[in-house]
N, C-alpha and C. Protein backbone atom coordinates (compact mmCIF):
# COMPACT_ATOMS: atom_id res chain seq x y z
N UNK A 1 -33.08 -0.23 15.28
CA UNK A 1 -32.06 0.82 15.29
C UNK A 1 -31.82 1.31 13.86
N UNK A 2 -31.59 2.65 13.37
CA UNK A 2 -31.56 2.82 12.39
C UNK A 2 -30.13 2.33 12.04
N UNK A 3 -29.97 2.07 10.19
CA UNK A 3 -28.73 1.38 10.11
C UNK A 3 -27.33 2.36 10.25
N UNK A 4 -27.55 4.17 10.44
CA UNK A 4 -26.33 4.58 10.57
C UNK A 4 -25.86 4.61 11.52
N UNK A 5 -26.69 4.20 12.80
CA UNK A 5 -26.40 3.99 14.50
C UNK A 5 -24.86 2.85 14.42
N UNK A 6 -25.17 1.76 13.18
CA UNK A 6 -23.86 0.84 13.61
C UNK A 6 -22.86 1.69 13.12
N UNK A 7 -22.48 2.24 12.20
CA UNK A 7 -21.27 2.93 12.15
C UNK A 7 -20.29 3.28 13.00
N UNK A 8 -21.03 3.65 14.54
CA UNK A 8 -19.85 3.76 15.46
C UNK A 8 -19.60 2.07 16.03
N UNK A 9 -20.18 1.40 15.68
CA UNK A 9 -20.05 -0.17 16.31
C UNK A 9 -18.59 -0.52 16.59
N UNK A 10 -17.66 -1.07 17.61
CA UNK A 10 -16.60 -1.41 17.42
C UNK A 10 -16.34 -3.13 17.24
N UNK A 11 -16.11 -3.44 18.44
CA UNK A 11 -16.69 -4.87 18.78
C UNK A 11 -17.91 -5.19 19.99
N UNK A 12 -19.10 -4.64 19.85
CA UNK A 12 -20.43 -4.35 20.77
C UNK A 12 -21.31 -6.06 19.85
N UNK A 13 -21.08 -6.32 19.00
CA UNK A 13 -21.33 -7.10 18.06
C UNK A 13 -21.21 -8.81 18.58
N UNK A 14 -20.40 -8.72 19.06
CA UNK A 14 -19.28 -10.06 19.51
C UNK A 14 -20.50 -10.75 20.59
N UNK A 15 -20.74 -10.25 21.12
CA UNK A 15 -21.82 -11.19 22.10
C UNK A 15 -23.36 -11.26 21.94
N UNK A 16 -23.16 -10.80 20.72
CA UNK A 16 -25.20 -10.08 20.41
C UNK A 16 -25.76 -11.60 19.46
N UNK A 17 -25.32 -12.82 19.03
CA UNK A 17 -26.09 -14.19 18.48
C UNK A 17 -26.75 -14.03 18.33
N UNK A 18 -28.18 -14.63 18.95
CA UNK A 18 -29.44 -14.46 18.07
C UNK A 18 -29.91 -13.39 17.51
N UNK A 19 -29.56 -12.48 18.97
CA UNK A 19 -29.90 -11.27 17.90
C UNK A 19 -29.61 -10.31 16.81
N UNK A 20 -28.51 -11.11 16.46
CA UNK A 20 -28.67 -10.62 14.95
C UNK A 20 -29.49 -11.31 13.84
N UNK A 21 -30.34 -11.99 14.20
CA UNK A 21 -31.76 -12.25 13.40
C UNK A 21 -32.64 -10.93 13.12
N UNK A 22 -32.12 -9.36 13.71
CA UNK A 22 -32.69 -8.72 13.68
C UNK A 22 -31.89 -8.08 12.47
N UNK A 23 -30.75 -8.25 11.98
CA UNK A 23 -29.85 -7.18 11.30
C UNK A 23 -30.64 -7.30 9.81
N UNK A 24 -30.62 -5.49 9.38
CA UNK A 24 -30.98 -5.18 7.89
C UNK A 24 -30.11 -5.07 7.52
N UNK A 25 -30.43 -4.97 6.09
CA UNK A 25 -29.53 -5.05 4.82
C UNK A 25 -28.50 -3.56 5.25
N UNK A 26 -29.06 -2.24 5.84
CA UNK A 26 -28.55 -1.23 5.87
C UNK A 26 -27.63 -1.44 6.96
N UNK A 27 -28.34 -1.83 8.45
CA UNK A 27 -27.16 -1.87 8.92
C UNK A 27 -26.32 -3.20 9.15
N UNK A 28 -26.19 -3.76 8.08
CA UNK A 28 -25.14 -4.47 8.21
C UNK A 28 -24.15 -3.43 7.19
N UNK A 29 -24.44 -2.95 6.01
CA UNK A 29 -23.75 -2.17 5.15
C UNK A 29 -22.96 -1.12 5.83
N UNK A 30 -23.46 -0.64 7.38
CA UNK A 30 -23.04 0.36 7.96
C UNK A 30 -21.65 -0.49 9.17
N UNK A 31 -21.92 -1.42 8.85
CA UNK A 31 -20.89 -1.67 10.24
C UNK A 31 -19.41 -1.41 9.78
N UNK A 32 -18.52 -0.92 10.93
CA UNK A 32 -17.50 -1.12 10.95
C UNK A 32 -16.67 -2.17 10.72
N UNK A 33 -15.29 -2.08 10.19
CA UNK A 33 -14.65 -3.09 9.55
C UNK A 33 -13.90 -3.46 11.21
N UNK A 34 -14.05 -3.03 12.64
CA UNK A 34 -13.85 -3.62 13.78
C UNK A 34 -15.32 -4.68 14.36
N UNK A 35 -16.23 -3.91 13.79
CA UNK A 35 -17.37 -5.14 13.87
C UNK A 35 -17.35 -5.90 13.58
N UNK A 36 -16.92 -5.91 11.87
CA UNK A 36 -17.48 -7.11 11.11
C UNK A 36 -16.19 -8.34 11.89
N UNK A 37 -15.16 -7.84 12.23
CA UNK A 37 -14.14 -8.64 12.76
C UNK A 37 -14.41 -9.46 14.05
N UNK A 38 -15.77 -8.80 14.50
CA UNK A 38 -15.95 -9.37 16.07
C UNK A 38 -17.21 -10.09 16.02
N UNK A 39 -17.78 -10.32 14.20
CA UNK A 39 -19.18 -11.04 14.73
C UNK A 39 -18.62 -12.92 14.66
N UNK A 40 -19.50 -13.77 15.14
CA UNK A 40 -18.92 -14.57 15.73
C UNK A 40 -20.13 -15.89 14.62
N UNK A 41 -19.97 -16.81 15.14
CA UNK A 41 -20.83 -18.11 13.98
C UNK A 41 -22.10 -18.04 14.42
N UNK A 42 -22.44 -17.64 16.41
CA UNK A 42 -23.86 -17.53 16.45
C UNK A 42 -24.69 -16.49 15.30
N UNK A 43 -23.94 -15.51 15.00
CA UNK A 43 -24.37 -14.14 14.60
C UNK A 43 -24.77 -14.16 13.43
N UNK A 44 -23.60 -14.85 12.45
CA UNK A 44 -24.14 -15.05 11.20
C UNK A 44 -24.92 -16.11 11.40
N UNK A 45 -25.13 -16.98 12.02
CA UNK A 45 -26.09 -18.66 11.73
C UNK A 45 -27.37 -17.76 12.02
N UNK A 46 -27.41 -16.38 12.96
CA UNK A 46 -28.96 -16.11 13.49
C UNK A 46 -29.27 -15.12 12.19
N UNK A 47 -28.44 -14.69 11.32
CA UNK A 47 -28.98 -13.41 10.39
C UNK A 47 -29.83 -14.02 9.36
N UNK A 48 -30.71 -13.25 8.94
CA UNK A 48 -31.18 -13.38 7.83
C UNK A 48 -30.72 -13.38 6.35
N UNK A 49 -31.03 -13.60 5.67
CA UNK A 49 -30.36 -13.62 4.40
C UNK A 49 -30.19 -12.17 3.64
N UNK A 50 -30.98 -11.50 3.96
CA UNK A 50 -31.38 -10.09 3.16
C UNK A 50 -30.45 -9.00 3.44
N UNK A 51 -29.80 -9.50 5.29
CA UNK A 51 -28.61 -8.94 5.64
C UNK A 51 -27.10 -8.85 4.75
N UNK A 52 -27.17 -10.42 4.73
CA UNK A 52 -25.71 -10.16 3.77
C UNK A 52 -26.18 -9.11 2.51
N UNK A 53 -27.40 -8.75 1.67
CA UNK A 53 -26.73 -7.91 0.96
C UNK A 53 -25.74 -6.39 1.46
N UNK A 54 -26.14 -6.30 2.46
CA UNK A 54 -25.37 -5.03 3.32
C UNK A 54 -24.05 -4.79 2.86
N UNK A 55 -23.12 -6.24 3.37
CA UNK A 55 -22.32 -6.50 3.53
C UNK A 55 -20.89 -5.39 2.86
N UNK A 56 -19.84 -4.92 2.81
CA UNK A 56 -19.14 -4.01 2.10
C UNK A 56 -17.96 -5.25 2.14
N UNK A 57 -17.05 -5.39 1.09
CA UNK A 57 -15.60 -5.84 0.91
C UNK A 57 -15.03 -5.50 2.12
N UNK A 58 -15.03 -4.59 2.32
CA UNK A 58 -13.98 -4.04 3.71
C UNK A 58 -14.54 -5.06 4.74
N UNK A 59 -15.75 -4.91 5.05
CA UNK A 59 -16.24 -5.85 6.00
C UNK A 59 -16.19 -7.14 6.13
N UNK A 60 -16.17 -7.57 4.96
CA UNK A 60 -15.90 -9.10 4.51
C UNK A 60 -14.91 -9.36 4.84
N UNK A 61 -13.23 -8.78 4.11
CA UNK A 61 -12.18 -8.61 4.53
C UNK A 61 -11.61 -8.75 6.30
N UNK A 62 -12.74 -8.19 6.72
CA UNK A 62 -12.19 -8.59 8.55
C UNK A 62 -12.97 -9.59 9.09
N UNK A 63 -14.25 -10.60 8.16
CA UNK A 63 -14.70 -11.59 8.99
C UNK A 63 -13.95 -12.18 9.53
N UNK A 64 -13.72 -12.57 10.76
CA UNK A 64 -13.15 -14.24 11.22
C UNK A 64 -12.50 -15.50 10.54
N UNK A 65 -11.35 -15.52 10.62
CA UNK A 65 -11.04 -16.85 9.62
C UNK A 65 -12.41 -18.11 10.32
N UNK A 66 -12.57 -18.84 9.23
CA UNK A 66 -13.20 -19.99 9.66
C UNK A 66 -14.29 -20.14 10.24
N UNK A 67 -15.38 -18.42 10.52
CA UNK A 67 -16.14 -18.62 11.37
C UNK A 67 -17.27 -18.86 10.50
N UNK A 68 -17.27 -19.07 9.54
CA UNK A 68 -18.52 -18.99 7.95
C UNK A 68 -18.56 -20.57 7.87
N UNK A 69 -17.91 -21.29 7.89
CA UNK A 69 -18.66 -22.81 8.06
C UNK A 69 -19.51 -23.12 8.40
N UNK A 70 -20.96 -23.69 7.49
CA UNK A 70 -21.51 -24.39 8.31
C UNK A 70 -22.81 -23.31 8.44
N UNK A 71 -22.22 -21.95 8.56
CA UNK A 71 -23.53 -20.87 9.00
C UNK A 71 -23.86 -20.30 7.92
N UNK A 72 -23.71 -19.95 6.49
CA UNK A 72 -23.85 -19.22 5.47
C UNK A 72 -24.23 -20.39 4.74
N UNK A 73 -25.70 -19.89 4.07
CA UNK A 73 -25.74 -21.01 3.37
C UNK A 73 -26.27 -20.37 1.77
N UNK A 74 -26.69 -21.04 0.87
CA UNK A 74 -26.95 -20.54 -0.46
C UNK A 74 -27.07 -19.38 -0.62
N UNK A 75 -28.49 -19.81 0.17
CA UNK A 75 -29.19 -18.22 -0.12
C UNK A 75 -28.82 -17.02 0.44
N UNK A 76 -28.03 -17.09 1.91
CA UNK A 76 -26.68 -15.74 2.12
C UNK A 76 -26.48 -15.25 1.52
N UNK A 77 -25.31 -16.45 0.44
CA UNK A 77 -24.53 -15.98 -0.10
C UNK A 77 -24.91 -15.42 -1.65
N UNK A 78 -26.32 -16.28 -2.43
CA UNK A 78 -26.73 -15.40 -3.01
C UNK A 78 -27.25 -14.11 -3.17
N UNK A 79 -27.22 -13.25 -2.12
CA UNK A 79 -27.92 -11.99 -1.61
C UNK A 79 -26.52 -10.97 -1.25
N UNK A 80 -25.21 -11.48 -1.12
CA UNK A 80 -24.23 -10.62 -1.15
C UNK A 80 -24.12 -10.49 -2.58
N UNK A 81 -22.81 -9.12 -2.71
CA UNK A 81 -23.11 -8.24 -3.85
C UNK A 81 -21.24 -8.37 -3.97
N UNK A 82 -21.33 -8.57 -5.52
CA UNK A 82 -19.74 -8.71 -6.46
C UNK A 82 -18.76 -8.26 -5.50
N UNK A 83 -18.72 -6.92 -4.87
CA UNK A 83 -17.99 -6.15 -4.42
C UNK A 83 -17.86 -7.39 -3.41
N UNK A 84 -18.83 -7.67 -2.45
CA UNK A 84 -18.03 -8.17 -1.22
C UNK A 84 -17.88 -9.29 -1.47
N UNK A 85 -18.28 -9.90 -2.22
CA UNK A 85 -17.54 -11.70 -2.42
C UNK A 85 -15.97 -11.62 -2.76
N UNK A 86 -15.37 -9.80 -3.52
CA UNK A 86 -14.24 -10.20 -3.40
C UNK A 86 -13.53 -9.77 -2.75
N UNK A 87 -14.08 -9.72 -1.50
CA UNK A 87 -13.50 -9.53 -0.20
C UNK A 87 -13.51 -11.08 0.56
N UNK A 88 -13.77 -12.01 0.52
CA UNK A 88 -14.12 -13.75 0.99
C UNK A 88 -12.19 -13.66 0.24
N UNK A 89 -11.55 -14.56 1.37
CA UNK A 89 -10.23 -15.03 1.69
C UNK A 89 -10.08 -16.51 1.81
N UNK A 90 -9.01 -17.23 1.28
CA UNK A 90 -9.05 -18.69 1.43
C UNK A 90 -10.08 -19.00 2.84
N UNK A 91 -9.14 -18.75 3.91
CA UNK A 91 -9.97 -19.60 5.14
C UNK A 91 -11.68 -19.08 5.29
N UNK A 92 -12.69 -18.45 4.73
CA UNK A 92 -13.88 -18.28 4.08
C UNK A 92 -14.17 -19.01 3.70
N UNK A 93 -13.86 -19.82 2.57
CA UNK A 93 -14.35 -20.24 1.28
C UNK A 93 -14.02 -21.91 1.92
N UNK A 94 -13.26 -22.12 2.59
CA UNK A 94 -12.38 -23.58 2.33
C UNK A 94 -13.16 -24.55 3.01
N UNK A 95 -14.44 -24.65 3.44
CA UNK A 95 -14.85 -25.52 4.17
C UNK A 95 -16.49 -25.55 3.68
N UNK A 96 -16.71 -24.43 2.39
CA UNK A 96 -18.10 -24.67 1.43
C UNK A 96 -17.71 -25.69 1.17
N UNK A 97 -19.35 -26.35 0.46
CA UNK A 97 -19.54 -27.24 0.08
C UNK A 97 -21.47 -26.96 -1.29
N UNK A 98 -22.00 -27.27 -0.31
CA UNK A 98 -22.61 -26.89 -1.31
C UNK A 98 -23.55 -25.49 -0.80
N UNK A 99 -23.27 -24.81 -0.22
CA UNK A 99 -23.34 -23.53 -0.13
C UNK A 99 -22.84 -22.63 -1.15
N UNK A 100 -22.00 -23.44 -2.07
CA UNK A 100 -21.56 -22.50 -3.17
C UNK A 100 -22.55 -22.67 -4.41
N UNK A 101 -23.77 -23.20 -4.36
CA UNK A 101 -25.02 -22.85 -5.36
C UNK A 101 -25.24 -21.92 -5.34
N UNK A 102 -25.33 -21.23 -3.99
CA UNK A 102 -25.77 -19.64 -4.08
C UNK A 102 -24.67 -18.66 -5.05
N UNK A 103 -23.54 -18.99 -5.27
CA UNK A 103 -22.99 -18.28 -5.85
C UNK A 103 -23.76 -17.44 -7.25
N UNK A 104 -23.16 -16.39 -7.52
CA UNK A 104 -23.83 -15.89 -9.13
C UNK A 104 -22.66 -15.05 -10.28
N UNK A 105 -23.06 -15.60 -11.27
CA UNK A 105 -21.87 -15.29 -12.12
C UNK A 105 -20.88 -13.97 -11.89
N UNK A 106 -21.80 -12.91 -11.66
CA UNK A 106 -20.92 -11.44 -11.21
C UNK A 106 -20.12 -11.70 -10.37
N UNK A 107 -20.11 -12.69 -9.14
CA UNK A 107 -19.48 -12.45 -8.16
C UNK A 107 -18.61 -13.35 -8.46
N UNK A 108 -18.28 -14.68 -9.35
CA UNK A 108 -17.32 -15.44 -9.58
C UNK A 108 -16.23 -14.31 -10.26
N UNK A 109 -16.85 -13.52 -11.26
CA UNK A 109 -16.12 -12.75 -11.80
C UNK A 109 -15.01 -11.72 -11.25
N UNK A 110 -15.16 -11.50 -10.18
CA UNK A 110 -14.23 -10.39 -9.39
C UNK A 110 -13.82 -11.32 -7.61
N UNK A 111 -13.92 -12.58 -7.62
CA UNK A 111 -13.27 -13.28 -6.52
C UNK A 111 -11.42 -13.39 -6.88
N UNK A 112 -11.28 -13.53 -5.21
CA UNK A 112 -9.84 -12.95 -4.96
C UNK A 112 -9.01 -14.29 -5.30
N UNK A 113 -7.59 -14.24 -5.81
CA UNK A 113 -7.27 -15.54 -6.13
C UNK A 113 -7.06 -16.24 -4.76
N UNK A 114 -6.42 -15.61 -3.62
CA UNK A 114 -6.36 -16.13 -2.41
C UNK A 114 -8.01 -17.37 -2.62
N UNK A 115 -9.01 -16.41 -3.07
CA UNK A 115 -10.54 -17.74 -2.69
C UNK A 115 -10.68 -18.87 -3.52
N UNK A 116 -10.26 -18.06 -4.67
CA UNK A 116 -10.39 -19.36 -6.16
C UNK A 116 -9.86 -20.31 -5.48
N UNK A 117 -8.57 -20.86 -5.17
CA UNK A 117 -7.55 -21.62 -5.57
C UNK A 117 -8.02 -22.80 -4.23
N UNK A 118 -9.15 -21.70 -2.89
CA UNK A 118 -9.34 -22.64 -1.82
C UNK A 118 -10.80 -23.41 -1.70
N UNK A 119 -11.39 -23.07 -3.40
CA UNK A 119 -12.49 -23.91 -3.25
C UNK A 119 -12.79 -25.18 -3.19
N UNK A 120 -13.33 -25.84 -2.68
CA UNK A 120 -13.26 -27.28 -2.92
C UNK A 120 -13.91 -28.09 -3.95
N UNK A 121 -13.49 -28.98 -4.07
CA UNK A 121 -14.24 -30.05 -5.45
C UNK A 121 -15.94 -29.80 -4.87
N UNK A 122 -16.08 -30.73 -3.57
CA UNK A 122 -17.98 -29.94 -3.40
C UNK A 122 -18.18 -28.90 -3.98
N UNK A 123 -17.33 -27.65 -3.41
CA UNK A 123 -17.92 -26.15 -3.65
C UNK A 123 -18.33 -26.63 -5.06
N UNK A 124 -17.09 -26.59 -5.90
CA UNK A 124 -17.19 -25.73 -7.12
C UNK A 124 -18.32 -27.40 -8.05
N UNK A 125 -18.19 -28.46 -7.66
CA UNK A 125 -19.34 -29.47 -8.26
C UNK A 125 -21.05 -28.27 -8.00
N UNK A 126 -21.34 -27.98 -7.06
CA UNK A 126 -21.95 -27.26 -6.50
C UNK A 126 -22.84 -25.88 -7.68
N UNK A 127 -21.56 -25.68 -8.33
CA UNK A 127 -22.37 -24.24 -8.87
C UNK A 127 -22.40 -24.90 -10.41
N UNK A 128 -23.83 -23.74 -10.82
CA UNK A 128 -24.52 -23.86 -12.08
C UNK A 128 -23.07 -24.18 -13.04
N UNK A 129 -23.44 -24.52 -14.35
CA UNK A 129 -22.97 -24.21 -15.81
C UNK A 129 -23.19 -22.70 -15.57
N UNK A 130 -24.11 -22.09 -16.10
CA UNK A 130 -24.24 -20.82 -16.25
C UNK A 130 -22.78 -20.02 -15.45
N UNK A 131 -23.16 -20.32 -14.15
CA UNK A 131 -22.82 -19.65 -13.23
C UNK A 131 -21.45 -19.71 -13.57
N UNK A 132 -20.42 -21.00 -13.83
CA UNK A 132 -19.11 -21.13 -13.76
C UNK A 132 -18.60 -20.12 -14.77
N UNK A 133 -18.95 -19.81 -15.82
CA UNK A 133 -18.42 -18.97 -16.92
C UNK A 133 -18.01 -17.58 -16.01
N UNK A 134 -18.23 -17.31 -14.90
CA UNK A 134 -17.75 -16.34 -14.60
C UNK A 134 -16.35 -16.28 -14.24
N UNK A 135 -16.36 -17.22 -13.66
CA UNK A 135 -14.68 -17.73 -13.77
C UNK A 135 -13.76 -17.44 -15.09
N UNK A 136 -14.15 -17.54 -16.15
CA UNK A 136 -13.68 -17.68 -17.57
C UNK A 136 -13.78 -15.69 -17.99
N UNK A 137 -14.61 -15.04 -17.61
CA UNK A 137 -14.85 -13.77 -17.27
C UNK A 137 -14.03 -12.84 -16.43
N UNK A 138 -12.91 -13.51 -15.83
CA UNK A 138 -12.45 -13.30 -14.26
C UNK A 138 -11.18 -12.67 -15.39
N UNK A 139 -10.82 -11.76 -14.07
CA UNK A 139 -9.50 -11.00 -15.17
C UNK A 139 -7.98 -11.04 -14.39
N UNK A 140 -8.38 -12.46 -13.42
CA UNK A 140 -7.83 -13.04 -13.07
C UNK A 140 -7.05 -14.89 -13.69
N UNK A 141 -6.40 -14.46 -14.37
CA UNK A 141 -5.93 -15.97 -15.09
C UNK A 141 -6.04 -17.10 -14.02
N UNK A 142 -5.55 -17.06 -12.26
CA UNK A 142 -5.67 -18.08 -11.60
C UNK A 142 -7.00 -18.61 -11.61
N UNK A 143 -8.03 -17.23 -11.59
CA UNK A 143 -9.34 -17.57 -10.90
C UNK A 143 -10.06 -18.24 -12.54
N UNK A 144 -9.89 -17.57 -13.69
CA UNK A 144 -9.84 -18.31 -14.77
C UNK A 144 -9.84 -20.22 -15.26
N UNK A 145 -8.52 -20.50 -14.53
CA UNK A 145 -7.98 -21.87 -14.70
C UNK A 145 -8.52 -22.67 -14.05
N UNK A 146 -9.39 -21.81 -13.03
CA UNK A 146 -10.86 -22.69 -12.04
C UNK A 146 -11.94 -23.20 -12.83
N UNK A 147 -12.38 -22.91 -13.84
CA UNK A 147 -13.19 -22.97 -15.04
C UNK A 147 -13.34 -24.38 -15.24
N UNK A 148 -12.31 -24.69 -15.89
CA UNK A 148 -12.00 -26.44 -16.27
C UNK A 148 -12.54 -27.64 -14.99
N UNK A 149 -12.67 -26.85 -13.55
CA UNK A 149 -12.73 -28.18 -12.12
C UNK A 149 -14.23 -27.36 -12.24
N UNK A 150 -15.23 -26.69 -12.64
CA UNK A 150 -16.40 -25.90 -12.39
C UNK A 150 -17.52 -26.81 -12.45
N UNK A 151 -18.73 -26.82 -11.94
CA UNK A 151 -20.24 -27.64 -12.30
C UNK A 151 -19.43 -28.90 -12.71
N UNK A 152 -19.91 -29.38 -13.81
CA UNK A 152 -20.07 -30.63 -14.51
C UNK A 152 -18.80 -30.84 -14.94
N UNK A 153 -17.73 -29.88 -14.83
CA UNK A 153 -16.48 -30.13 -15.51
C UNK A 153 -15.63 -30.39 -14.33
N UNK A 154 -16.84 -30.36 -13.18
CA UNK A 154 -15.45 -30.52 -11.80
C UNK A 154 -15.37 -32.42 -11.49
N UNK A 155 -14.17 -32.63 -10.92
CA UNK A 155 -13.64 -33.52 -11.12
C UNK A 155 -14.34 -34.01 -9.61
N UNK A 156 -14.70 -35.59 -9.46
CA UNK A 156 -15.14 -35.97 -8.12
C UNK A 156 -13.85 -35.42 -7.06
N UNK A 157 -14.70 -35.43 -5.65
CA UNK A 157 -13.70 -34.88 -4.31
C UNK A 157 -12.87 -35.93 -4.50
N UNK A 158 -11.40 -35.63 -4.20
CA UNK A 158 -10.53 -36.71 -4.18
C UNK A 158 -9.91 -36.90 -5.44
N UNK A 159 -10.01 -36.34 -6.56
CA UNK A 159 -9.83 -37.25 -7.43
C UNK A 159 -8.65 -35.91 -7.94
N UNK A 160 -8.61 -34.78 -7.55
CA UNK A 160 -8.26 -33.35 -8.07
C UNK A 160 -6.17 -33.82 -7.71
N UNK A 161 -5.53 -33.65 -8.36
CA UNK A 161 -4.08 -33.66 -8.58
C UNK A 161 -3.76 -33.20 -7.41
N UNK A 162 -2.43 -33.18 -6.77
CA UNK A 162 -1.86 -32.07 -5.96
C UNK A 162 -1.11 -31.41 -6.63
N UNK A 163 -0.70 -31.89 -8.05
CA UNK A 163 -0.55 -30.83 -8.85
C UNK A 163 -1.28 -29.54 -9.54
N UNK A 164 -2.71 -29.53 -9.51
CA UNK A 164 -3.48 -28.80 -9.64
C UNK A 164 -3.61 -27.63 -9.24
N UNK A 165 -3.77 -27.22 -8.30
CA UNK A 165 -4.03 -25.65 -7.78
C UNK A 165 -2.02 -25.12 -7.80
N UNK A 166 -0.90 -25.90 -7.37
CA UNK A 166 0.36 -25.07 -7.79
C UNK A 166 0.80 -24.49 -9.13
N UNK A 167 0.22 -25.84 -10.35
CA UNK A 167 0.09 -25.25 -11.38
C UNK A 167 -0.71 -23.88 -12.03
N UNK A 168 -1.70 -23.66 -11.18
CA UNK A 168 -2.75 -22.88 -11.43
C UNK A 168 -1.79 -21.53 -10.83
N UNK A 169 -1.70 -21.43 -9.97
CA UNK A 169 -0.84 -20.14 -9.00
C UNK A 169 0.27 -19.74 -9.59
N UNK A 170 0.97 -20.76 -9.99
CA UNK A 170 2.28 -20.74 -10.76
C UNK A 170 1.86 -19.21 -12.05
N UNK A 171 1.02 -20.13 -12.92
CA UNK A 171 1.05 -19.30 -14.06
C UNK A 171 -0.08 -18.25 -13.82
N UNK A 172 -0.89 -17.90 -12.60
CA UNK A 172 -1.38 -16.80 -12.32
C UNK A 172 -0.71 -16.41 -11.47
N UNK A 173 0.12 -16.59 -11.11
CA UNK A 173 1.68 -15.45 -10.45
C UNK A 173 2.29 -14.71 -11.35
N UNK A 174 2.32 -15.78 -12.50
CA UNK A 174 3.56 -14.92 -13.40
C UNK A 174 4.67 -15.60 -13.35
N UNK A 175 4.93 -16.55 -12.60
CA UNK A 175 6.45 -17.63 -12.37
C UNK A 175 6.43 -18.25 -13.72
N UNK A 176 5.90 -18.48 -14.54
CA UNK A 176 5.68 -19.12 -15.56
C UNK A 176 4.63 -18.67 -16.72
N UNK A 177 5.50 -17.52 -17.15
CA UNK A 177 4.79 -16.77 -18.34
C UNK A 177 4.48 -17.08 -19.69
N UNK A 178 5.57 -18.10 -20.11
CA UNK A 178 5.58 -18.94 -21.20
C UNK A 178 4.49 -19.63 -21.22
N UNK A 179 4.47 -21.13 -20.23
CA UNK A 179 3.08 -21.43 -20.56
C UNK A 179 1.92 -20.93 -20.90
N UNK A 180 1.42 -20.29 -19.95
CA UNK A 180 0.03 -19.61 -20.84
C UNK A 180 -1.26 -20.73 -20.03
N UNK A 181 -2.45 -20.20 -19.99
CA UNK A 181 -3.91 -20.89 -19.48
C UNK A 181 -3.88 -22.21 -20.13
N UNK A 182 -3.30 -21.83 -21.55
CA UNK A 182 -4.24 -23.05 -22.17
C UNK A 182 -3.52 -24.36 -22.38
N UNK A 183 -1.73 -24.13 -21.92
CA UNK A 183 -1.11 -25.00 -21.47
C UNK A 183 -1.20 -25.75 -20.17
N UNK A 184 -1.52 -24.88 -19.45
CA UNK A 184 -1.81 -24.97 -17.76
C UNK A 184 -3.12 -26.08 -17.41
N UNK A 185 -3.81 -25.71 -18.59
CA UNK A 185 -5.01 -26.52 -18.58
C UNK A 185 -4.85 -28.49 -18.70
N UNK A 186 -4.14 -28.24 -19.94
CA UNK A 186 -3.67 -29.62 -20.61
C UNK A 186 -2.76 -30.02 -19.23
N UNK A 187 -1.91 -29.88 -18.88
CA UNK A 187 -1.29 -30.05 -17.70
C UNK A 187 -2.19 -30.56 -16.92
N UNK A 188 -3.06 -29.92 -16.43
CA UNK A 188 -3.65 -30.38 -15.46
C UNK A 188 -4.57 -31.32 -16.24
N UNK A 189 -5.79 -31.55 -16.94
CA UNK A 189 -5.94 -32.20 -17.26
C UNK A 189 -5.26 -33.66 -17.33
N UNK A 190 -4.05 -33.86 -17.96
CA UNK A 190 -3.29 -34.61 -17.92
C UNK A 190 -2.84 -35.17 -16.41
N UNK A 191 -2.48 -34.37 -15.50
CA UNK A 191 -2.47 -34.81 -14.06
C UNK A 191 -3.70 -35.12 -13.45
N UNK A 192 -4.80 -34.84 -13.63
CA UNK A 192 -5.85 -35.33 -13.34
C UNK A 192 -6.35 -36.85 -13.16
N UNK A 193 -6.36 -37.20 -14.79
CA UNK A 193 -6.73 -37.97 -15.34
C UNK A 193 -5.43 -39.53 -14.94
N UNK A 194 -3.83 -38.77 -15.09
CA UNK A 194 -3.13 -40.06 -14.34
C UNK A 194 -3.11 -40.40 -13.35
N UNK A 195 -4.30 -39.47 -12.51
CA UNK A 195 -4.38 -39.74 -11.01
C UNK A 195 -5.03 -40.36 -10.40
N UNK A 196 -6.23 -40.79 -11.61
CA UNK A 196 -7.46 -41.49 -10.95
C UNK A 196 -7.24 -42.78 -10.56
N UNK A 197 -7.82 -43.45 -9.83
CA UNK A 197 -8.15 -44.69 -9.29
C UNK A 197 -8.37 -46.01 -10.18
């Protein structure tokens, strides 16, 4: 089908599984933001990888909470494009693990703080050195303060504060303007480290 045929797509999507092993890069780019809302875990587990580059923010924006577990894996997600990774919402992100290798620095750079704050110790153990500096790039201070838990600087699962991510939100809200990143850091650091085992 050519890819501007999905454009009128509403939810026609919702029962089609394997066969979306057939979807291109174009028309996935073409679907409606009522499609992208109705494709389901068969759909993405059957797509190819070359599809997600299609993908638009808007579209991302109406996936399914929770239906990306498990079915998106590296290489997916390395083949989506800056724009739509920062469209990925906590319940997206919260159940990677190491599917977040595929990540690539551009796209750390413009993720939503709603995603930062719901990555997990796997995820973010998961991605390059290289790659984490995008975080530090982010013109987002929350998604920023992710930097310090990144690759080799991330702390084992379990071991992360529950003070950690409130502190982080706190001073990428703005509730706490005084501190500043590089207080926020030491903080956590410091909660980290009295937390271990």
């Amino acid at each position: 089908m050519p890819g501007d045929s999905f454009a009128g797509w509403q939810s026609n999507i919702e029962y089609m599984g394997p066969a979306c092993a057939g979807f291109t890069e174009t028309q996935a780019g073409n679907m409606t933001e009522y499609a992208c809302g109705a494709m389901g875990i068969d759909c993405f587990t059957a797509m190819k990888s070359d599809a997600y580059a299609g993908f638009t923010k808007e579209c991302v924006g109406n996936w399914r909470d929770n239906e990306l577990g498990g079915s998106v894996t590296a290489k997916d997600l390395a083949k989506m494009s800056p724009s739509a990774v920062a469209g990925l919402n906590d319940h997206d992100v919260s159940s990677w693990g190491v599917e977040c290798a595929g990540f690539r620095k551009s796209q750390l750079q413009g993720m939503s703080d709603e995603a930062c704050v719901a990555l997990t110790p796997d995820c973010l153990g998961s991605i390059s050195n290289k790659t984490c500096s995008g975080f530090l790039e982010s013109k987002s201070v929350t998604c920023q303060g992710i930097y310090s838990m990144c690759g080799p600087n991330a702390a084992p699962t379990g071991v992360l504060s529950s003070m950690t991510f409130p502190i982080i939100m706190l001073v990428g809200l703005g509730f706490v303007p005084k501190i500043g990143y590089k207080h926020a850091r030491k903080i956590f650091l410091k909660t980290k480290y009295d937390t271990l085992p």
